[in-house]
Protein backbone atom coordinates (compact mmCIF):
# COMPACT_ATOMS: atom_id res chain seq x y z
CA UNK A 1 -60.56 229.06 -29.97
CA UNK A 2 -57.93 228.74 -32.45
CA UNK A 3 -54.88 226.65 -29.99
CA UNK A 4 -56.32 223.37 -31.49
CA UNK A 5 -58.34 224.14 -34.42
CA UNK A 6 -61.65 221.39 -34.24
CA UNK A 7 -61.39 220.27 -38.10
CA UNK A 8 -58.08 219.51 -39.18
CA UNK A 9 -56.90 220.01 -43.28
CA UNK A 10 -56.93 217.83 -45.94
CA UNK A 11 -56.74 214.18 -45.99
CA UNK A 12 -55.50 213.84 -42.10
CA UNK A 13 -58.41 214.91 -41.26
CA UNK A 14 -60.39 212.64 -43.01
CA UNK A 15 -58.66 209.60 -41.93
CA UNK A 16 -60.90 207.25 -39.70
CA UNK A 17 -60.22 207.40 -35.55
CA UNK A 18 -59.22 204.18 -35.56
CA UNK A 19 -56.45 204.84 -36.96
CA UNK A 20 -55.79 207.96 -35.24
CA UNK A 21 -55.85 205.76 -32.66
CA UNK A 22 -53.51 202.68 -34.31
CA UNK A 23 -51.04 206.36 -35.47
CA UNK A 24 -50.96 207.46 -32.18
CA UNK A 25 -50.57 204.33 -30.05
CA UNK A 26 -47.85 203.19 -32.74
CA UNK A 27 -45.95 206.70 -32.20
CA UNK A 28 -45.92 205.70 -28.35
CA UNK A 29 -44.61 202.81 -28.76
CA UNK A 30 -41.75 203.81 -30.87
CA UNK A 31 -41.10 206.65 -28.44
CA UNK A 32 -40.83 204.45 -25.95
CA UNK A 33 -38.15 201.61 -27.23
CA UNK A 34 -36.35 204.45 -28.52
CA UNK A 35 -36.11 206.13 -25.52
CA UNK A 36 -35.39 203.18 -23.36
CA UNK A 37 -32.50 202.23 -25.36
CA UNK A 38 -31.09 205.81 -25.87
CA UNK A 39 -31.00 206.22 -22.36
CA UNK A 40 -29.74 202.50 -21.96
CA UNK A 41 -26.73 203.71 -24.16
CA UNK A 42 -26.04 207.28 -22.44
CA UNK A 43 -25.64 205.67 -18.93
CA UNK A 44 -23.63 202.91 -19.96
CA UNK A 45 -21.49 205.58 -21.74
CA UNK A 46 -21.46 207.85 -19.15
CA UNK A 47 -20.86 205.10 -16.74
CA UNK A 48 -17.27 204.58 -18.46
CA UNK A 49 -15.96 207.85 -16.94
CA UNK A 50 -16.26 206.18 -13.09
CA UNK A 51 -17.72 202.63 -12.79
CA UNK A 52 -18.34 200.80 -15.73
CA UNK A 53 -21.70 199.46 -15.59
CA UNK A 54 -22.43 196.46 -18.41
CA UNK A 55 -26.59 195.53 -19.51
CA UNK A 56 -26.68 193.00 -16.82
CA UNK A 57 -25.87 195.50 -14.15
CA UNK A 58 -29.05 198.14 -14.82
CA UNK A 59 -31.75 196.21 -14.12
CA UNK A 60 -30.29 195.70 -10.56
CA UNK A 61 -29.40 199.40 -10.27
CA UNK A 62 -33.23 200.24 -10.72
CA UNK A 63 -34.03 197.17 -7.86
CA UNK A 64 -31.09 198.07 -5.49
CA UNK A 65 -29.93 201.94 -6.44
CA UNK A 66 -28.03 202.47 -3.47
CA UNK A 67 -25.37 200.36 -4.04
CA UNK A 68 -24.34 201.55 -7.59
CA UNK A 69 -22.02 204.88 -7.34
CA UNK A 70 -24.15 207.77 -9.31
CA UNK A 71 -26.97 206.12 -9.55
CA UNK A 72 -28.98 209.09 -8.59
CA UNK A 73 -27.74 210.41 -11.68
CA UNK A 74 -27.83 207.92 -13.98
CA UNK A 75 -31.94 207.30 -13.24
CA UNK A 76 -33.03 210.50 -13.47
CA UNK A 77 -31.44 210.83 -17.48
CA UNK A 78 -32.93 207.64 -17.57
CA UNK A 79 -36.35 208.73 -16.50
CA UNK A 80 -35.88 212.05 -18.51
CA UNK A 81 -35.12 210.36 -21.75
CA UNK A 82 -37.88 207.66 -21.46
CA UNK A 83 -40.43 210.35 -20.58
CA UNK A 84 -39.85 212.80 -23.37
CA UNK A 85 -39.87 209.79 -25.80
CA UNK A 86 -42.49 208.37 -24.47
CA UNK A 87 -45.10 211.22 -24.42
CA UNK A 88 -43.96 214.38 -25.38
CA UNK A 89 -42.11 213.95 -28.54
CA UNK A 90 -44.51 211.05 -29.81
CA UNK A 91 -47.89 213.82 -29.11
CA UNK A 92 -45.65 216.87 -30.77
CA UNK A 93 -45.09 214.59 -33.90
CA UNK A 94 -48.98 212.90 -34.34
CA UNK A 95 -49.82 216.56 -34.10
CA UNK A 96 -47.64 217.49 -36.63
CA UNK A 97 -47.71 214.97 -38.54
CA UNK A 98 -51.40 213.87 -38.31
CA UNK A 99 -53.46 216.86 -38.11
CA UNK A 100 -50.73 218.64 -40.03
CA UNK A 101 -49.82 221.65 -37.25
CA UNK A 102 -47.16 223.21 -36.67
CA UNK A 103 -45.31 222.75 -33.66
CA UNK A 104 -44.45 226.12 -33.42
CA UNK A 105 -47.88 226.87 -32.78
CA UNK A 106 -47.56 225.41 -29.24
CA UNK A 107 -44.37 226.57 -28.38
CA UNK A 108 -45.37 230.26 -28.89
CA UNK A 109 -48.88 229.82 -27.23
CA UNK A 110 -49.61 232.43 -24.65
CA UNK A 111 -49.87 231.49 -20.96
CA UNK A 112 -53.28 232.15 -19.26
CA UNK A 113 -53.86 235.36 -17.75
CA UNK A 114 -52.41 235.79 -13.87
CA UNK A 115 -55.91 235.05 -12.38
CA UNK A 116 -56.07 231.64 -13.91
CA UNK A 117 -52.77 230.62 -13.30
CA UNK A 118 -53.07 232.06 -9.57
CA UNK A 119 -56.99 229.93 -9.40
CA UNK A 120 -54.68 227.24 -11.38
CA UNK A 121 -52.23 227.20 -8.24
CA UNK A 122 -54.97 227.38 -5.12
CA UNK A 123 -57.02 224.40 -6.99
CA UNK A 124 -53.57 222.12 -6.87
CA UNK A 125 -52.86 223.30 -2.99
CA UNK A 126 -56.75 223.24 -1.98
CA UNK A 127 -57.33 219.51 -3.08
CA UNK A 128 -54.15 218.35 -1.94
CA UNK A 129 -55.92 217.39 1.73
CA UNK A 130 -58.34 215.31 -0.17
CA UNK A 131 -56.26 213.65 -2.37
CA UNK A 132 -53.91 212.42 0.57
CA UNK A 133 -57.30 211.37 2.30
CA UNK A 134 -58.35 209.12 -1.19
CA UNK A 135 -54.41 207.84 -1.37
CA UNK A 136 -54.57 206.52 2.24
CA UNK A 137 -57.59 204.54 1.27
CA UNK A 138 -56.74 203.48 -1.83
CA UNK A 139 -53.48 202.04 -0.62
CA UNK A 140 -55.31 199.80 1.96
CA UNK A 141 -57.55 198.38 -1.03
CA UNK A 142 -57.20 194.43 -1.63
CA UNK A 143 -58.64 192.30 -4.69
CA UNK A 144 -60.99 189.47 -4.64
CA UNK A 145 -60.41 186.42 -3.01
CA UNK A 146 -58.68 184.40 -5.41
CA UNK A 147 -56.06 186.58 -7.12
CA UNK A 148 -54.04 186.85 -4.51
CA UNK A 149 -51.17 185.66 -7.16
CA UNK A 150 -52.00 189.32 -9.18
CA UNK A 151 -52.19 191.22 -5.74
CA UNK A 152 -48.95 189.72 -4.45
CA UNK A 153 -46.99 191.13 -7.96
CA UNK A 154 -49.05 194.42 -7.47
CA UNK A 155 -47.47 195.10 -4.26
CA UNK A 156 -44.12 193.47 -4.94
CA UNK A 157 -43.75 196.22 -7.70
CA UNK A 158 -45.34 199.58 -5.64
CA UNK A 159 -42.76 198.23 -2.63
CA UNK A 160 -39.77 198.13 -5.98
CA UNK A 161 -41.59 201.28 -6.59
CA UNK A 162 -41.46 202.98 -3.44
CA UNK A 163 -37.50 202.18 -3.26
CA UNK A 164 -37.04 204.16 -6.61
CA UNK A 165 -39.06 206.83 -5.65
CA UNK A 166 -37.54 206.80 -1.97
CA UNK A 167 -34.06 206.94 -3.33
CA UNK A 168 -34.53 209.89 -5.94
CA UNK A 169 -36.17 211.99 -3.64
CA UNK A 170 -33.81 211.53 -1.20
CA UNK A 171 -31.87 214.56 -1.64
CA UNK A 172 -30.86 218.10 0.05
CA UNK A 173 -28.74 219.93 -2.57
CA UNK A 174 -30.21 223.00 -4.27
CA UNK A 175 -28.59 221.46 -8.12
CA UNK A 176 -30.24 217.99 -6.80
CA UNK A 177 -33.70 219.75 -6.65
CA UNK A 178 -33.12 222.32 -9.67
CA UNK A 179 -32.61 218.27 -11.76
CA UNK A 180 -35.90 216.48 -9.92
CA UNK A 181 -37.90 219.49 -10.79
CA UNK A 182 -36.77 219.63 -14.49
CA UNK A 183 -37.52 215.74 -14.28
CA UNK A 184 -40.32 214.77 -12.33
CA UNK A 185 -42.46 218.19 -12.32
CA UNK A 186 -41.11 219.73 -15.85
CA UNK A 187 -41.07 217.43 -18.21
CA UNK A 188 -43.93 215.33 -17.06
CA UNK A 189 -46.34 218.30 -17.29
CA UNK A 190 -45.59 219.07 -20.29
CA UNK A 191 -45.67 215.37 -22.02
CA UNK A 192 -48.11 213.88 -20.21
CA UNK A 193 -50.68 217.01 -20.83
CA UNK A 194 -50.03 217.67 -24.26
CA UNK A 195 -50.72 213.53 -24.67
CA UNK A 196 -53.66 212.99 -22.31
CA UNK A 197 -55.36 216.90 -22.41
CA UNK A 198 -53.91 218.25 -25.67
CA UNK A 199 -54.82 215.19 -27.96
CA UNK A 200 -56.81 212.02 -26.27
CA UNK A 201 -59.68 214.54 -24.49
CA UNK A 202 -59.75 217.10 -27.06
CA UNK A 203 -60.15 214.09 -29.24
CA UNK A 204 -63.20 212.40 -27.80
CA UNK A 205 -64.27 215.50 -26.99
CA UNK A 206 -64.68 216.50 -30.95
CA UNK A 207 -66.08 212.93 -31.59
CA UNK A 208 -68.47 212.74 -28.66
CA UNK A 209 -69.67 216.68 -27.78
CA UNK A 210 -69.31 215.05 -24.09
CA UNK A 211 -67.07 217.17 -22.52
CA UNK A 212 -67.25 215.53 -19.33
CA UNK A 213 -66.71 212.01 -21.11
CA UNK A 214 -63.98 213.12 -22.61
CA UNK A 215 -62.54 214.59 -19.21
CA UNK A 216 -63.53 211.59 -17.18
CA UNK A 217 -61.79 208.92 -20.09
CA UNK A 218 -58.47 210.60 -20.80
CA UNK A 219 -58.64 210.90 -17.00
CA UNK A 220 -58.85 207.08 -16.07
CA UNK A 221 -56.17 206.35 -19.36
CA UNK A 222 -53.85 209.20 -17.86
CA UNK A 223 -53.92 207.02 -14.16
CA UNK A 224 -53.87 203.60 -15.58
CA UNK A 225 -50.84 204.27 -18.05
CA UNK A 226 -48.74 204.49 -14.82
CA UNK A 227 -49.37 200.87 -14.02
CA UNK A 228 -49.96 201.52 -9.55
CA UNK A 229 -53.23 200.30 -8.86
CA UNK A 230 -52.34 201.37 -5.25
CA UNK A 231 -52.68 204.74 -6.73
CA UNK A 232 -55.13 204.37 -9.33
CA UNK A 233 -57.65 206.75 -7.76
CA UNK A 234 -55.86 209.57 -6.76
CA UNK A 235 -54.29 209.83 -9.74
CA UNK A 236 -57.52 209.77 -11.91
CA UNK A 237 -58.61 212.35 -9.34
CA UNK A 238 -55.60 214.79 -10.44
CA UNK A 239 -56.18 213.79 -14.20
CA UNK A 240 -60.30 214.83 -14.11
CA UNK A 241 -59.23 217.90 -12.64
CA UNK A 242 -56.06 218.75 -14.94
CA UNK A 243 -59.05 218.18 -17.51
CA UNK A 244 -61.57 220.44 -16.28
CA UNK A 245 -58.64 223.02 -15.97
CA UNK A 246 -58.19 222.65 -19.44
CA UNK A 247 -61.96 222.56 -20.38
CA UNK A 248 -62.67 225.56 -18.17
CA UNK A 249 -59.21 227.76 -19.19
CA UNK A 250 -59.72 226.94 -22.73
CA UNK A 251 -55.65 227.05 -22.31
CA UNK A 252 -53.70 223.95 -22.59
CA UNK A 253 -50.83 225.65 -20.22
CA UNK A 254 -52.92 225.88 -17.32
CA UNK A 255 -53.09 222.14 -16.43
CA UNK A 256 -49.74 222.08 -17.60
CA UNK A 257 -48.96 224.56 -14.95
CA UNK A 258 -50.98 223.15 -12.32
CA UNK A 259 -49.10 219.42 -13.32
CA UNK A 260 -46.10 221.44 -12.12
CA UNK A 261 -47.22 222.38 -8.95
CA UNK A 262 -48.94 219.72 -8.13
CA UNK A 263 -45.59 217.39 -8.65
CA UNK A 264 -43.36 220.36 -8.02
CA UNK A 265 -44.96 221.42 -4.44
CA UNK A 266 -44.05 217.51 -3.41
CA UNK A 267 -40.76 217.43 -4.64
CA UNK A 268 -40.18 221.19 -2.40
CA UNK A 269 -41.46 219.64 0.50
CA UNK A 270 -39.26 216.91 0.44
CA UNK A 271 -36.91 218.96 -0.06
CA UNK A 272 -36.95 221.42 2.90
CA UNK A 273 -38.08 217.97 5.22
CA UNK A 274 -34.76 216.72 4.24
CA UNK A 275 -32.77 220.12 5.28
CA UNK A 276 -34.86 219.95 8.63
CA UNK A 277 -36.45 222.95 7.75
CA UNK A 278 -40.24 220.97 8.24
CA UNK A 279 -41.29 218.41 10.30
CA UNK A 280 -43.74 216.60 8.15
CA UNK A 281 -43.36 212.71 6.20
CA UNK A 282 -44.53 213.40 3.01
CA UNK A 283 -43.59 210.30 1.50
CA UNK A 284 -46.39 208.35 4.29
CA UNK A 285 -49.45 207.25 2.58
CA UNK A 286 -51.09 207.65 6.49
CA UNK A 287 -53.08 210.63 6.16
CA UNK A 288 -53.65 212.94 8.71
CA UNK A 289 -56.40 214.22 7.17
CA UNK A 290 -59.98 213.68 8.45
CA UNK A 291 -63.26 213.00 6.51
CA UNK A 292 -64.82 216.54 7.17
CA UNK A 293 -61.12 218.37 6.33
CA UNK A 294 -61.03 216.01 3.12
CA UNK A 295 -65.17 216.78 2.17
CA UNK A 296 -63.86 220.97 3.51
CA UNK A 297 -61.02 220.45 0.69
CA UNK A 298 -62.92 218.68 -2.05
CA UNK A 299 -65.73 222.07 -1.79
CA UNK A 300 -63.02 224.19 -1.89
CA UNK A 301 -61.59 222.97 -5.10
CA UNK A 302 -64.93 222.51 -6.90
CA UNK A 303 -65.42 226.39 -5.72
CA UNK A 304 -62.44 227.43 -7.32
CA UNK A 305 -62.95 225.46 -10.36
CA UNK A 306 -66.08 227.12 -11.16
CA UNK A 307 -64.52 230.78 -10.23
CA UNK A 308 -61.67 229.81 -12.89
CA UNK A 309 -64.57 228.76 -15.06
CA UNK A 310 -66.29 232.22 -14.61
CA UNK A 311 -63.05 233.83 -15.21
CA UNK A 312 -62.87 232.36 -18.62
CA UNK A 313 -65.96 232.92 -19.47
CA UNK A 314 -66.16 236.75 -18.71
CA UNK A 315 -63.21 236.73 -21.45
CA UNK A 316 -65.58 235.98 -23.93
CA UNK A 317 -64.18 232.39 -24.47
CA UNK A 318 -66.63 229.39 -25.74
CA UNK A 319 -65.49 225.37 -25.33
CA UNK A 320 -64.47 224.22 -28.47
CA UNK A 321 -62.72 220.99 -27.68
CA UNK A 322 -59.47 223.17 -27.40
């Protein structure tokens, strides 16, 4: 397959993965002190037009949102610019730069065929009953007996968390959810699989020949780069299977797609709860799922999975590391 070529051209190519690694880490953590301090500077600027808001003042705006006028506003360019920084534009230039493609190349990349992305969307709805079931027990999980200092911060920061989260989502105005899409379920799909999929799997992937290492890996990085260990599980969960989507579709859009949903589909529900139009708390980590409807859900994914793996292969595709 020819979206990421498994030999790259001249030197770049040559260069050992260490520093790959060093080249790639390094571009993420430009990305992201860029990005925090461009966004830093467009909501202080923006901030002029209504309530001034000076450096001291953000931090306490992230703590206690509700009590800052446009707040709502002001985080979400916040989270946009810090998120592109952070993964998309960092991954676009490393594989530019580094392994010396084009980034035209993904831009004009066809989509997967209407089966996939239709196997793509049942996958994401069909393990969403076991991944509530894994988040309810993950959230009651407590550390060893002495680090109760560690566990204390953990859970100081998911409640800080859970405030930020609660207050962006807290919305019922159709231009409100057209700007948490493009933020939470847009532009994390695409940076976060073009980073994790795209680059770290396909890499260990072409170093290994372990597809299932390299699925498993990028998987547990993917989860543990968003720093909740009260959701550590459920999120590696969603990253193995956005990497078996892209293993199995030999098409980085279709776990980009199925990121989408899979963040989209929340923010919708949340949505229509807050309009009265459901009667369901998505934001609980309670689920009302049991064992045999999470083991029911779990089969039904895997089932999928290998029909979208079937699909793929009828179209004469082989698994390149692409």
């Amino acid at each position: 397959m020819d979206e990421f070529p498994l030999h790259t051209t001249a030197s770049f190519g040559e260069r050992p993965p260490w520093r790959n690694i060093m080249l790639l880490f390094g571009f993420i953590l430009l990305g992201m002190s860029v990005g925090n301090l461009v966004s830093l500077l467009v909501v202080m600027l923006l901030s002029q037009f209504s309530t001034p808001l000076g450096m001291d003042d953000l931090p306490e705006m992230f703590k206690n949102p509700a009590r800052f006028p446009h707040a709502w506003a002001y985080i979400m360019i916040n989270q946009a610019l810090v998120h592109l920084f952070t993964f998309l534009i960092p991954s676009l230039l490393y594989w530019n730069w580094s392994e010396r493609h084009q980034i035209v190349r993904f831009i004009r990349r066809p989509w997967p065929s209407l089966p996939v992305l239709g196997l793509c969307f049942l996958v994401i709805v069909g393990f969403m009953p076991f991944n509530g079931w894994i988040i309810e027990w993950n959230s009651q999980l407590a550390l060893p007996a002495g680090l109760d200092r560690i566990e204390k911060w953990m859970q100081l920061k998911e409640n800080e968390l859970g405030i930020l989260s609660h207050f962006l989502m807290n919305f019922d105005q159709i231009g409100q959810l057209a700007i948490a899409l493009l933020v939470v379920a847009v532009i994390p799909a695409l940076g976060e699989e073009v980073l994790f999929r795209g680059i770290i799997q396909r890499k260990i992937y072409n170093k290994t020949g372990d597809m299932h290492a390299a699925i498993w890996v990028s998987a547990i990085l993917f989860s543990g780069i968003h720093f909740q260990f009260y959701g550590f599980v459920p999120r590696m969960l969603l990253g193995a299977m956005f990497g078996y989507l892209y293993a199995w579709s030999h098409n980085l859009w279709a776990p980009i797609f199925g990121h989408f949903i899979n963040n989209g589909f929340t923010i919708l529900m949340l949505f229509l709860q807050h309009r009265g139009l459901i009667d369901l708390d998505i934001e609980s980590k309670q689920s009302s799922v049991s064992w045999l409807g999470a083991a029911a859900s779990l089969l039904l994914t895997a089932v999928l999975l290998f029909n979208l793996k079937k699909i793929a292969q009828r179209a004469s595709f082989s698994y390149d590391g692409a």
